[in-house]
PDB file of N, CA and C in Angstrom:
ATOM      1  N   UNK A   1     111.390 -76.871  43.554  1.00  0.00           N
ATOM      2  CA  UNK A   1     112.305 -77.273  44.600  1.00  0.00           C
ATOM      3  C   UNK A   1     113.458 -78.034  43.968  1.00  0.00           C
ATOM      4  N   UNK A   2     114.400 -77.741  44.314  1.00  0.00           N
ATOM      5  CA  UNK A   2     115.831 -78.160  43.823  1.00  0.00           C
ATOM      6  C   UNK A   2     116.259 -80.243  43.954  1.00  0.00           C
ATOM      7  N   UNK A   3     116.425 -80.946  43.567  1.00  0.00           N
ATOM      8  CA  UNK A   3     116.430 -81.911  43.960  1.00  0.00           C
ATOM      9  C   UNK A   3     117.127 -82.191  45.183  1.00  0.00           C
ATOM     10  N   UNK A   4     118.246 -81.429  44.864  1.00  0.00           N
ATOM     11  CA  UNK A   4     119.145 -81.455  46.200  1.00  0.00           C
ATOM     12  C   UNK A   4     118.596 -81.235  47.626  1.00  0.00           C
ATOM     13  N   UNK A   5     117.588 -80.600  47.652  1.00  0.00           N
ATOM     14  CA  UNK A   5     116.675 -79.984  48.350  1.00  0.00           C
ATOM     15  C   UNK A   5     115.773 -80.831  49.487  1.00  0.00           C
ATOM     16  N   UNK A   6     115.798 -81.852  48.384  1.00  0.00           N
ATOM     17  CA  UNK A   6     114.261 -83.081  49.287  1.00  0.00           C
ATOM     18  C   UNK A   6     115.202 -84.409  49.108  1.00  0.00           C
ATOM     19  N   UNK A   7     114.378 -85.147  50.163  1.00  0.00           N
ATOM     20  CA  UNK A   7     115.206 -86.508  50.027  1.00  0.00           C
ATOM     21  C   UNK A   7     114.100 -87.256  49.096  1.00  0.00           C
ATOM     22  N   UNK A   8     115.229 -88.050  48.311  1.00  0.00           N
ATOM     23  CA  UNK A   8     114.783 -88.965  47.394  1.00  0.00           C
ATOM     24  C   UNK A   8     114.077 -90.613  48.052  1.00  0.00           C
ATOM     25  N   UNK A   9     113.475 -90.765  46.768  1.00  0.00           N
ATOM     26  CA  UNK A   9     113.633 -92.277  47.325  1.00  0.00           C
ATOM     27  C   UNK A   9     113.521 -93.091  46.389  1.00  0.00           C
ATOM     28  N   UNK A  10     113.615 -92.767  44.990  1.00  0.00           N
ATOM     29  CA  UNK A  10     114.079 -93.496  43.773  1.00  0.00           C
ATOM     30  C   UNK A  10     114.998 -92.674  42.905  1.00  0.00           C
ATOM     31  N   UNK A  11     115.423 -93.427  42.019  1.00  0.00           N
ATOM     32  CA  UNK A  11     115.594 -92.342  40.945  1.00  0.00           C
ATOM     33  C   UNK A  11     114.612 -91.614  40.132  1.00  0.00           C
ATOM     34  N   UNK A  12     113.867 -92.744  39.447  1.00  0.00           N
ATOM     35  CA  UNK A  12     112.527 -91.771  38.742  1.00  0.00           C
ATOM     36  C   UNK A  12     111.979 -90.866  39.801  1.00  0.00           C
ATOM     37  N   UNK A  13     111.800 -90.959  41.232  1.00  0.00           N
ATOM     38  CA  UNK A  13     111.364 -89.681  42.397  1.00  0.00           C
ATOM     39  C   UNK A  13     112.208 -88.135  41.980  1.00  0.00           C
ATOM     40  N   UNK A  14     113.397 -88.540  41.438  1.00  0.00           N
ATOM     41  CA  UNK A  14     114.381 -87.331  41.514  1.00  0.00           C
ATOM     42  C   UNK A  14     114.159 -87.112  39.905  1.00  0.00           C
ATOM     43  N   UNK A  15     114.218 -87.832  39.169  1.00  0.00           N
ATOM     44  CA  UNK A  15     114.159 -87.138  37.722  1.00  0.00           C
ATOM     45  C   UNK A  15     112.989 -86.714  37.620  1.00  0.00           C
ATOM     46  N   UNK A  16     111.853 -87.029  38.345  1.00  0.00           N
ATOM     47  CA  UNK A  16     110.578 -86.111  37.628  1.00  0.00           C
ATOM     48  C   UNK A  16     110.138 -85.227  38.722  1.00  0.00           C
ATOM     49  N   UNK A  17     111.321 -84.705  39.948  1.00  0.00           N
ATOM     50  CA  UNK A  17     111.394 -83.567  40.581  1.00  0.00           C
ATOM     51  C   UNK A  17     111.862 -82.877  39.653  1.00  0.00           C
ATOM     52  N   UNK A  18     112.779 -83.092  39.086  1.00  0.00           N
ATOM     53  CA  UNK A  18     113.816 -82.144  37.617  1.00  0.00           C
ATOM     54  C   UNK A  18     112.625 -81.738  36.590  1.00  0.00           C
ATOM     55  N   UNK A  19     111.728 -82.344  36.363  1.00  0.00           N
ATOM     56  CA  UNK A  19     110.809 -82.441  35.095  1.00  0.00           C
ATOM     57  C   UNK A  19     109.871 -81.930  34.813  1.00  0.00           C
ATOM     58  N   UNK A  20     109.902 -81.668  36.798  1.00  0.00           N
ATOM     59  CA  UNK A  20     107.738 -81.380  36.953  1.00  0.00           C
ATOM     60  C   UNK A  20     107.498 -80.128  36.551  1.00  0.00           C
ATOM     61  N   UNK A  21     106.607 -79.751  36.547  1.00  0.00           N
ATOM     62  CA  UNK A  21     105.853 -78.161  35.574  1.00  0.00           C
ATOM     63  C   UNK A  21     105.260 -78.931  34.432  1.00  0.00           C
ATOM     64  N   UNK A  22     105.014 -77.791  33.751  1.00  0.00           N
ATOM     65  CA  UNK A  22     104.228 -77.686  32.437  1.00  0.00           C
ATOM     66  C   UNK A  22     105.500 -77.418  31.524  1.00  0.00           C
ATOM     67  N   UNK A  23     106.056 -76.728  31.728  1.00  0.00           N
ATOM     68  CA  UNK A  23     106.917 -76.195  30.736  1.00  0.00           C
ATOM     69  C   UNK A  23     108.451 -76.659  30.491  1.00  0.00           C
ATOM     70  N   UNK A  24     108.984 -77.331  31.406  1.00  0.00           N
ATOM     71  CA  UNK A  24     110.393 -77.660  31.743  1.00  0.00           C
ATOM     72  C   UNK A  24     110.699 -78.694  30.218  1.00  0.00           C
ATOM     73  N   UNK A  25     109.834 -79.489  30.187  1.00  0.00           N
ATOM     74  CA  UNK A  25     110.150 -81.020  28.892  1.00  0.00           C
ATOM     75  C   UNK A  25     110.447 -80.125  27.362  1.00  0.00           C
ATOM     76  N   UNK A  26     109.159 -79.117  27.266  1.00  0.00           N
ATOM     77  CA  UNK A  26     109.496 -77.828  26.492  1.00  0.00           C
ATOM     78  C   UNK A  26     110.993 -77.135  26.385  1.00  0.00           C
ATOM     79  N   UNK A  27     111.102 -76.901  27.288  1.00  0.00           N
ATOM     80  CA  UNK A  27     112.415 -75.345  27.651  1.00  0.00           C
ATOM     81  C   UNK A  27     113.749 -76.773  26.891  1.00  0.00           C
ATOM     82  N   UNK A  28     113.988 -78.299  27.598  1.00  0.00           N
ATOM     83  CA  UNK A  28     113.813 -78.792  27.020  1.00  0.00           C
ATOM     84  C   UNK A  28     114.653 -79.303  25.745  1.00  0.00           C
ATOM     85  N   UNK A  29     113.380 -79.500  25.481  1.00  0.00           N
ATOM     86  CA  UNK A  29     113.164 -79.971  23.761  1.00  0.00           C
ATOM     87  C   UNK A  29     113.762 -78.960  22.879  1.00  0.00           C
ATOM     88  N   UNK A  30     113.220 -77.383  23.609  1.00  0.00           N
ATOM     89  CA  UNK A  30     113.825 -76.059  22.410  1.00  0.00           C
ATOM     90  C   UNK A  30     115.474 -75.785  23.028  1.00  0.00           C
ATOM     91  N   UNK A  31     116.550 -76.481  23.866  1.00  0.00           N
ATOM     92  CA  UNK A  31     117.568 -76.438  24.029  1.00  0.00           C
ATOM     93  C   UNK A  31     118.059 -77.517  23.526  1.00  0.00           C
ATOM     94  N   UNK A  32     117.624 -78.439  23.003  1.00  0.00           N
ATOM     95  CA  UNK A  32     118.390 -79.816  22.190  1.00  0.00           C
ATOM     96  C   UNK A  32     119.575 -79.285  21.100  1.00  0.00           C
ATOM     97  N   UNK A  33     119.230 -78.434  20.509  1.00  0.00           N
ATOM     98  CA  UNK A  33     120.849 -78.304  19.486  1.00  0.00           C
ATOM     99  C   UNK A  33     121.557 -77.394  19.545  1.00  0.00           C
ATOM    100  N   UNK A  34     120.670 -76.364  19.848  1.00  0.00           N
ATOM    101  CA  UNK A  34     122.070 -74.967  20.683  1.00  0.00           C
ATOM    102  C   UNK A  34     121.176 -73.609  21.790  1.00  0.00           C
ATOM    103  N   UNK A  35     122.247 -73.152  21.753  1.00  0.00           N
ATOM    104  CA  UNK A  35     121.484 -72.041  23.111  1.00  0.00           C
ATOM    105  C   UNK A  35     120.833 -71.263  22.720  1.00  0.00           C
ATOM    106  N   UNK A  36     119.762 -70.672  23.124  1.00  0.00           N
ATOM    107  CA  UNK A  36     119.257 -69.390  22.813  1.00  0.00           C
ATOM    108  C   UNK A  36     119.033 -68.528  23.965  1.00  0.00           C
ATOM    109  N   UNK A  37     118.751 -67.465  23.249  1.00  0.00           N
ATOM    110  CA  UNK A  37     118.355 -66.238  24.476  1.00  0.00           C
ATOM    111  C   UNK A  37     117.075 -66.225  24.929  1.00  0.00           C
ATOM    112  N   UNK A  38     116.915 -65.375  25.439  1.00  0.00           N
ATOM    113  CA  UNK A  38     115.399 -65.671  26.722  1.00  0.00           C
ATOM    114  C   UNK A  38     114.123 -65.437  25.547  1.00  0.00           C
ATOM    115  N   UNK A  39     114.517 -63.876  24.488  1.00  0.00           N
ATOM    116  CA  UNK A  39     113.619 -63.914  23.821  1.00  0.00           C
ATOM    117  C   UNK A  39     112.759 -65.182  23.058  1.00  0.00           C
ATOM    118  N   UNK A  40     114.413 -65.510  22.175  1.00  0.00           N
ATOM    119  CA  UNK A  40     114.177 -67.343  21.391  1.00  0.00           C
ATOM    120  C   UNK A  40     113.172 -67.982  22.589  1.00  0.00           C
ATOM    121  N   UNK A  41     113.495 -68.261  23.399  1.00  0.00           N
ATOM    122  CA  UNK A  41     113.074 -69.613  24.179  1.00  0.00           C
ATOM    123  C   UNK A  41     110.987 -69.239  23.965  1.00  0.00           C
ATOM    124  N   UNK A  42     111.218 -68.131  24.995  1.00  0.00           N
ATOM    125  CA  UNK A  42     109.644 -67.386  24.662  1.00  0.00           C
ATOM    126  C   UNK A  42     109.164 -67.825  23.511  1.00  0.00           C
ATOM    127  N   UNK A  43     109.623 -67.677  22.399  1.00  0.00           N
ATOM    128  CA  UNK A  43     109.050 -67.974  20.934  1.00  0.00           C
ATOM    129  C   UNK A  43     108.634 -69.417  20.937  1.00  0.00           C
ATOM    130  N   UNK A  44     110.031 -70.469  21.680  1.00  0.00           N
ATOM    131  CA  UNK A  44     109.852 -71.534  20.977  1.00  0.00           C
ATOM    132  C   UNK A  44     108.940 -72.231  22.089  1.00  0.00           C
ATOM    133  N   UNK A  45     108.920 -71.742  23.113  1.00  0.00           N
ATOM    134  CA  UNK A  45     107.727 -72.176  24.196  1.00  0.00           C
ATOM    135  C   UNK A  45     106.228 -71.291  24.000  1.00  0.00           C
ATOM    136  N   UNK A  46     105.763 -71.754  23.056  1.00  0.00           N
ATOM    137  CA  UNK A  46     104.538 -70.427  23.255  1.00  0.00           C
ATOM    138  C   UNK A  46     103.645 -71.176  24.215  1.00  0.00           C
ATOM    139  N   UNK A  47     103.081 -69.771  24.911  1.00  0.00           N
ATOM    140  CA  UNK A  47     101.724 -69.891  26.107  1.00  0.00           C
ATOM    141  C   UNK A  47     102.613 -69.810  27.259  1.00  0.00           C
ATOM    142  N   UNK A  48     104.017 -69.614  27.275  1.00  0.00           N
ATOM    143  CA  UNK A  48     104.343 -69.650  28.351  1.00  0.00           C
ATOM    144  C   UNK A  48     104.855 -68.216  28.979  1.00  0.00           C
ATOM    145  N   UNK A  49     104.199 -67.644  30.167  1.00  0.00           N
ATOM    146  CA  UNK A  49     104.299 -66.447  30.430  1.00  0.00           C
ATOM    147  C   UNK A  49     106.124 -66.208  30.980  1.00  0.00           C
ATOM    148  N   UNK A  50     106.949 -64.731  30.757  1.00  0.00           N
ATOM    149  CA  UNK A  50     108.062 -64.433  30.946  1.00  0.00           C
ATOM    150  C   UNK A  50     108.089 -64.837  32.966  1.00  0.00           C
ATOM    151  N   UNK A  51     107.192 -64.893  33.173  1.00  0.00           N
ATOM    152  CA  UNK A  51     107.611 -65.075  34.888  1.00  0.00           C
ATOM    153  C   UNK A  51     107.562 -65.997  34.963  1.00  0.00           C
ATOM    154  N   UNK A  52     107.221 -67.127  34.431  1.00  0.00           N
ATOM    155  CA  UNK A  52     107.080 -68.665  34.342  1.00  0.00           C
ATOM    156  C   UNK A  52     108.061 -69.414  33.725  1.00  0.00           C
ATOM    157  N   UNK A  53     108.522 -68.599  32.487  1.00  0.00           N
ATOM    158  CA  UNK A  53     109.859 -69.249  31.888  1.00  0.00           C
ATOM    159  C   UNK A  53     111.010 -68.677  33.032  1.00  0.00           C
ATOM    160  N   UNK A  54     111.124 -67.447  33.323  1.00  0.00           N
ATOM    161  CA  UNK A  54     111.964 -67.321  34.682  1.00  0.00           C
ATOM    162  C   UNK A  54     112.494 -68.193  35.609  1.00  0.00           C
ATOM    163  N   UNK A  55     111.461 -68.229  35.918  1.00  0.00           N
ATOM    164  CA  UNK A  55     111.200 -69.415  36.827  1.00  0.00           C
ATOM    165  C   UNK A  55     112.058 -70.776  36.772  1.00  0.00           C
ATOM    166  N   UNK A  56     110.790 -71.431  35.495  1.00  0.00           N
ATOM    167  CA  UNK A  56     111.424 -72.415  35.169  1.00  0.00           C
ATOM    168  C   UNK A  56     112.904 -72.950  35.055  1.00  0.00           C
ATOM    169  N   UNK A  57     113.796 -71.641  33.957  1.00  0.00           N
ATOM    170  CA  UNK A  57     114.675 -71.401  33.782  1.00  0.00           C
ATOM    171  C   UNK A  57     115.945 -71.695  35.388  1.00  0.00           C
ATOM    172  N   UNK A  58     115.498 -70.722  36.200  1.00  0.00           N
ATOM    173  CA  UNK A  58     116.415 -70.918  37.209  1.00  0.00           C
ATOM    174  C   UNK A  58     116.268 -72.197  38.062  1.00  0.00           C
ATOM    175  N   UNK A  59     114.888 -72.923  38.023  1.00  0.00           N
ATOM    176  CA  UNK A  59     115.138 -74.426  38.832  1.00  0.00           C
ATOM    177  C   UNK A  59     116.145 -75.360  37.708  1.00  0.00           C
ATOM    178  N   UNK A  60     115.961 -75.068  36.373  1.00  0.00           N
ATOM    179  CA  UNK A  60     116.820 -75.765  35.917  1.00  0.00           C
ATOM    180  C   UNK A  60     118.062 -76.237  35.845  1.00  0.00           C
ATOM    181  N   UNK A  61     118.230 -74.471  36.335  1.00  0.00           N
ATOM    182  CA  UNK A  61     119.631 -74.200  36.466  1.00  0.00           C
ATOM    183  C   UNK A  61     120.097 -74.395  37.921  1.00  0.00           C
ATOM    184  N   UNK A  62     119.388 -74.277  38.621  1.00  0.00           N
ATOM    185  CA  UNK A  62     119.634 -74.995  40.240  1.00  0.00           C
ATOM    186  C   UNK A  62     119.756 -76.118  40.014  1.00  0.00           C
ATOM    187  N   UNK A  63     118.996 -77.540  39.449  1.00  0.00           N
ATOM    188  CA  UNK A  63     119.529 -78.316  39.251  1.00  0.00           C
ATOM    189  C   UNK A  63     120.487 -79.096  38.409  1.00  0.00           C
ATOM    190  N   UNK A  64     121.237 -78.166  37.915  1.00  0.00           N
ATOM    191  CA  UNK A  64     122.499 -78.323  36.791  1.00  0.00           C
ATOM    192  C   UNK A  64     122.154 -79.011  35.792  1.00  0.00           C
ATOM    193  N   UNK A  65     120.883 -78.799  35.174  1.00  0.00           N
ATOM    194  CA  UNK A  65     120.284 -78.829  33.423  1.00  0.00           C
ATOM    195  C   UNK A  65     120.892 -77.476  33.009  1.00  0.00           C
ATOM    196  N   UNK A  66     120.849 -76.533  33.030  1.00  0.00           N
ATOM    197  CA  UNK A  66     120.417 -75.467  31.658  1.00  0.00           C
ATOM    198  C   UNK A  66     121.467 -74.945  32.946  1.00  0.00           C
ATOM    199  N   UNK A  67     122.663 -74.213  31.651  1.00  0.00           N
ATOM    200  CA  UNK A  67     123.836 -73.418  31.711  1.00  0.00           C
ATOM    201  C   UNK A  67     123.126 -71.962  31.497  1.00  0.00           C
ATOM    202  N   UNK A  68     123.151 -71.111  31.903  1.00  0.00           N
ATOM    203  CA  UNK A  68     122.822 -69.321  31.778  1.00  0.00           C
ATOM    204  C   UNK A  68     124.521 -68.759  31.982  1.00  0.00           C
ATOM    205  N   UNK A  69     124.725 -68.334  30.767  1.00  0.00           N
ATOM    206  CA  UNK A  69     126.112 -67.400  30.040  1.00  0.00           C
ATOM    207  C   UNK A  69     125.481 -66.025  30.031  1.00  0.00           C
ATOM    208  N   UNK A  70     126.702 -65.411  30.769  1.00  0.00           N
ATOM    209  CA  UNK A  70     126.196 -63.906  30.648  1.00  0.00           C
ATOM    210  C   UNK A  70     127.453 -63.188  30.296  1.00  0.00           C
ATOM    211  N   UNK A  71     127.169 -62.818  28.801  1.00  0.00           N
ATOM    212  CA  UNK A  71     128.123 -61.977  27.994  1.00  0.00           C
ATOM    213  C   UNK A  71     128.149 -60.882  28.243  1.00  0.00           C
ATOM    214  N   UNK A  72     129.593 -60.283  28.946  1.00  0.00           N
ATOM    215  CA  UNK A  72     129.741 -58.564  28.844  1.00  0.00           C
ATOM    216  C   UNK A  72     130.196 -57.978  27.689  1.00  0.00           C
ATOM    217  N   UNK A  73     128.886 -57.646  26.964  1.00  0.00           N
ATOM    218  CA  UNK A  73     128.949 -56.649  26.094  1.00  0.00           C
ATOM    219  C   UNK A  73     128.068 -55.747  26.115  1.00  0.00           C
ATOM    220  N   UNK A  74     127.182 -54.675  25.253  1.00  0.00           N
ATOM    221  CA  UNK A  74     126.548 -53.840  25.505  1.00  0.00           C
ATOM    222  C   UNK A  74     125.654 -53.838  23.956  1.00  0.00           C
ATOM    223  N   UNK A  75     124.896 -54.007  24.274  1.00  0.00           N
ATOM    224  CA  UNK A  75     123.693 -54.228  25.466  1.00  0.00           C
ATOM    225  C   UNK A  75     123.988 -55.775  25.937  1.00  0.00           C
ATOM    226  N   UNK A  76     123.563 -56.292  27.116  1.00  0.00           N
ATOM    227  CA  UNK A  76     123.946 -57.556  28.024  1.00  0.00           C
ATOM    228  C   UNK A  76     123.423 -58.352  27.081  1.00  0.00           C
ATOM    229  N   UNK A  77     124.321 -59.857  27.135  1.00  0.00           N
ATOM    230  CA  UNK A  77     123.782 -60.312  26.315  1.00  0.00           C
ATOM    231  C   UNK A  77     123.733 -61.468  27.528  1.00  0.00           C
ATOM    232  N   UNK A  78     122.238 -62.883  27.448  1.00  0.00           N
ATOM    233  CA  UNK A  78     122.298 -64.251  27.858  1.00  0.00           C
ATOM    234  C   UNK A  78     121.900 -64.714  27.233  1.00  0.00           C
ATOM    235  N   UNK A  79     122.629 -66.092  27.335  1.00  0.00           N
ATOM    236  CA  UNK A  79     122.165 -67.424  26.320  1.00  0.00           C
ATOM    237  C   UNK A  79     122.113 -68.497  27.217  1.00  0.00           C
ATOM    238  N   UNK A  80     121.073 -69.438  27.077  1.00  0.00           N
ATOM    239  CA  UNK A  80     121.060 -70.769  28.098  1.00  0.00           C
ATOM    240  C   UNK A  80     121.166 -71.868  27.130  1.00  0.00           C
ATOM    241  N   UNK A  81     121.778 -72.795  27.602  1.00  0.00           N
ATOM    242  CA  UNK A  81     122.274 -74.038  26.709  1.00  0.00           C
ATOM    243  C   UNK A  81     121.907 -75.323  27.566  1.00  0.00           C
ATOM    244  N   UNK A  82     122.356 -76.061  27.271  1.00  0.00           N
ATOM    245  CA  UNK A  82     121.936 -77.632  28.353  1.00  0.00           C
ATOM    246  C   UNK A  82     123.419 -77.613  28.718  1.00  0.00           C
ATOM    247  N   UNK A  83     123.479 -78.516  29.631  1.00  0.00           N
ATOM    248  CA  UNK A  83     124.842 -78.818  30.387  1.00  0.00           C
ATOM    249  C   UNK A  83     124.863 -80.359  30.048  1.00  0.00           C
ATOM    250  N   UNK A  84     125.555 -81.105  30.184  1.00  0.00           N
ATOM    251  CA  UNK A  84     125.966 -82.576  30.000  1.00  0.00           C
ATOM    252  C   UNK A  84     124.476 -83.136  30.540  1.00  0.00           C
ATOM    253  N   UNK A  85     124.255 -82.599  31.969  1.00  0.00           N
ATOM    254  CA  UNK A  85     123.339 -83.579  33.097  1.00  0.00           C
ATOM    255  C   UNK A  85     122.431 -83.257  31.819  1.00  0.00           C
ATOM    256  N   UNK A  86     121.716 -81.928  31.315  1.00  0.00           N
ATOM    257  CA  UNK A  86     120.564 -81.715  30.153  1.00  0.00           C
ATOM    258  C   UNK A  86     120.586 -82.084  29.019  1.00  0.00           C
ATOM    259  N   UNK A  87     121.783 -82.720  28.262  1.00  0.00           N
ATOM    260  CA  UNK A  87     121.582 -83.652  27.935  1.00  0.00           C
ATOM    261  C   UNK A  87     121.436 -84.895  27.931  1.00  0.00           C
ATOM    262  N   UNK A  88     121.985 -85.225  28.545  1.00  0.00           N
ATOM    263  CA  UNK A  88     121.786 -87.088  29.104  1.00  0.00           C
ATOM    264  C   UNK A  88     119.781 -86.789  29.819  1.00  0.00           C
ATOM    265  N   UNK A  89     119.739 -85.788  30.209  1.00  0.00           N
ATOM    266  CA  UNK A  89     118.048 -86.102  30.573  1.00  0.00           C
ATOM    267  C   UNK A  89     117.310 -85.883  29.547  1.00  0.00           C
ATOM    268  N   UNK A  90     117.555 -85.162  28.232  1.00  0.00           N
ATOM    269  CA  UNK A  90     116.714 -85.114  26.982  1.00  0.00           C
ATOM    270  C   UNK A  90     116.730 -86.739  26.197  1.00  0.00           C
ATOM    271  N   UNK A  91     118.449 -87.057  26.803  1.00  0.00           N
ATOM    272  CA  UNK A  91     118.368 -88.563  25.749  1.00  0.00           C
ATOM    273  C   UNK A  91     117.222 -89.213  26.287  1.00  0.00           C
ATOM    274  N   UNK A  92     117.319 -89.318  27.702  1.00  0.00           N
ATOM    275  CA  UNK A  92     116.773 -89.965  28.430  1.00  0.00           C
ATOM    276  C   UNK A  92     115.067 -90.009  28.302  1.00  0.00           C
ATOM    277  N   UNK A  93     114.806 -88.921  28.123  1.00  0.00           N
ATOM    278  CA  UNK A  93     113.284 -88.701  27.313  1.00  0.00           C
ATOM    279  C   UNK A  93     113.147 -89.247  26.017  1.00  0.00           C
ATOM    280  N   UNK A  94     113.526 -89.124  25.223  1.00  0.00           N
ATOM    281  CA  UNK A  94     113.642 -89.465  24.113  1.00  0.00           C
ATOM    282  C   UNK A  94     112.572 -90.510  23.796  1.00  0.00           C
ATOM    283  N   UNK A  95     112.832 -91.673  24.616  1.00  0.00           N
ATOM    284  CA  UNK A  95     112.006 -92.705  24.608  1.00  0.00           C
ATOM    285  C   UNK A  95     110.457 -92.549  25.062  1.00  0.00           C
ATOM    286  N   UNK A  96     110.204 -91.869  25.888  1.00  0.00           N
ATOM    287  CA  UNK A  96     108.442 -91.568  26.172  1.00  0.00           C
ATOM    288  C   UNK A  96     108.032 -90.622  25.382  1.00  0.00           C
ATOM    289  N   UNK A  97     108.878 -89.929  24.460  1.00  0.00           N
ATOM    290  CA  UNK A  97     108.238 -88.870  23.156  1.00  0.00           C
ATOM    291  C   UNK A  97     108.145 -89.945  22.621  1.00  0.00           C
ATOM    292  N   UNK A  98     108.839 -90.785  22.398  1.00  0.00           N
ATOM    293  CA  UNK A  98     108.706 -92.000  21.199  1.00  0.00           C
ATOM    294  C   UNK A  98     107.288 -92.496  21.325  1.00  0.00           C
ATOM    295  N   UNK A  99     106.984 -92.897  22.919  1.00  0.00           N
ATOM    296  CA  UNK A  99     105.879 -93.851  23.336  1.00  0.00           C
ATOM    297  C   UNK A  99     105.109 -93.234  23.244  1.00  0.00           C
ATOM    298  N   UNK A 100     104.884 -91.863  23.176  1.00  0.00           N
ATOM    299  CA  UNK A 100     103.647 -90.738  23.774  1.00  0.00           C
ATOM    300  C   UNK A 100     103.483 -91.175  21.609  1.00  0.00           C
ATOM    301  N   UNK A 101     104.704 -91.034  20.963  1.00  0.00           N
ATOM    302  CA  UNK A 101     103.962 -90.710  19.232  1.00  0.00           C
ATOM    303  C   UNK A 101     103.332 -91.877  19.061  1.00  0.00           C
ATOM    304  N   UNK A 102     103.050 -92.876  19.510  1.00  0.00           N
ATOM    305  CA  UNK A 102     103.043 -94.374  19.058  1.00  0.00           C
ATOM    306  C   UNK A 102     101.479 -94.916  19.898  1.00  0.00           C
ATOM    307  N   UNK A 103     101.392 -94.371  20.767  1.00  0.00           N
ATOM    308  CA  UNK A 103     100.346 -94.790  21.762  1.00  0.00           C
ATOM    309  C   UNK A 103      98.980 -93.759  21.930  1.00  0.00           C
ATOM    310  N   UNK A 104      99.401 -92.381  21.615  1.00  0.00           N
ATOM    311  CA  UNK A 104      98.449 -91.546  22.434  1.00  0.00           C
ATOM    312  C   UNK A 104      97.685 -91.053  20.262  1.00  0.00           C
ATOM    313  N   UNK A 105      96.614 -90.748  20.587  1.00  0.00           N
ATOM    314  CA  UNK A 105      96.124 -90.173  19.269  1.00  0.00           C
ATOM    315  C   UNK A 105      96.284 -88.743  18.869  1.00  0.00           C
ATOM    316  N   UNK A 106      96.879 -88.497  17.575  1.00  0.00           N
ATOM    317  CA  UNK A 106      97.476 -87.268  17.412  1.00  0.00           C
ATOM    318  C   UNK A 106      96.016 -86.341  17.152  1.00  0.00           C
ATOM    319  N   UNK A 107      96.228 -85.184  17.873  1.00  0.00           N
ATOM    320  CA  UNK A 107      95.246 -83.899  17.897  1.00  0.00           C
ATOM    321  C   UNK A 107      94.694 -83.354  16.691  1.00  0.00           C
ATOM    322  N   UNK A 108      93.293 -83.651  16.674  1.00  0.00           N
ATOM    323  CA  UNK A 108      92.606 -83.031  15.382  1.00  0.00           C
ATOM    324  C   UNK A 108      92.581 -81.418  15.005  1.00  0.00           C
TER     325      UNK A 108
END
């Protein structure tokens, strides 16, 4: 659901409407330094099924994180990138990856 969508009643209420899934912090993390295409993303999200990154993909983009460019050339080309708002919400994470490396015990 789009944030725009539901009424808020904090801010953290609305940023972790933007956040929620499994896969979104992912999609993410693998858009931090430049765009890739749907294939890339698949790769860099593994376990995550093509109807699910879909998905994902377009709430993102409903809520003006993740830019989708669609190049006319042949064969079609798309690339999704972060938009300003996707970055300022990766900075914004930044800090609970920090807390999650520091606090939680790394996987045997």
């Amino acid at each position: 659901m789009s944030v725009r969508a539901r009424p808020g009643y904090c801010g953290l209420d609305a940023a972790m409407e933007v956040i929620s899934g499994k896969w979104k912090i992912l999609i993410l993390w693998a858009l931090r330094h430049q765009s890739h295409r749907f294939g890339a993303l698949k790769r860099l999200v593994p376990g995550v099924s093509e109807k699910v990154l879909i998905q994902q993909l377009r709430e993102l983009e409903a809520d003006g994180i993740v830019l989708r460019t669609t190049f006319n050339e042949a064969p079609l080309r798309v690339e999704y990138s972060l938009t300003d708002r996707g970055v300022a919400l990766n900075e914004a994470l930044e800090p609970l990856g920090a807390w999650g490396r520091e606090h939680l015990p790394a996987k045997v």
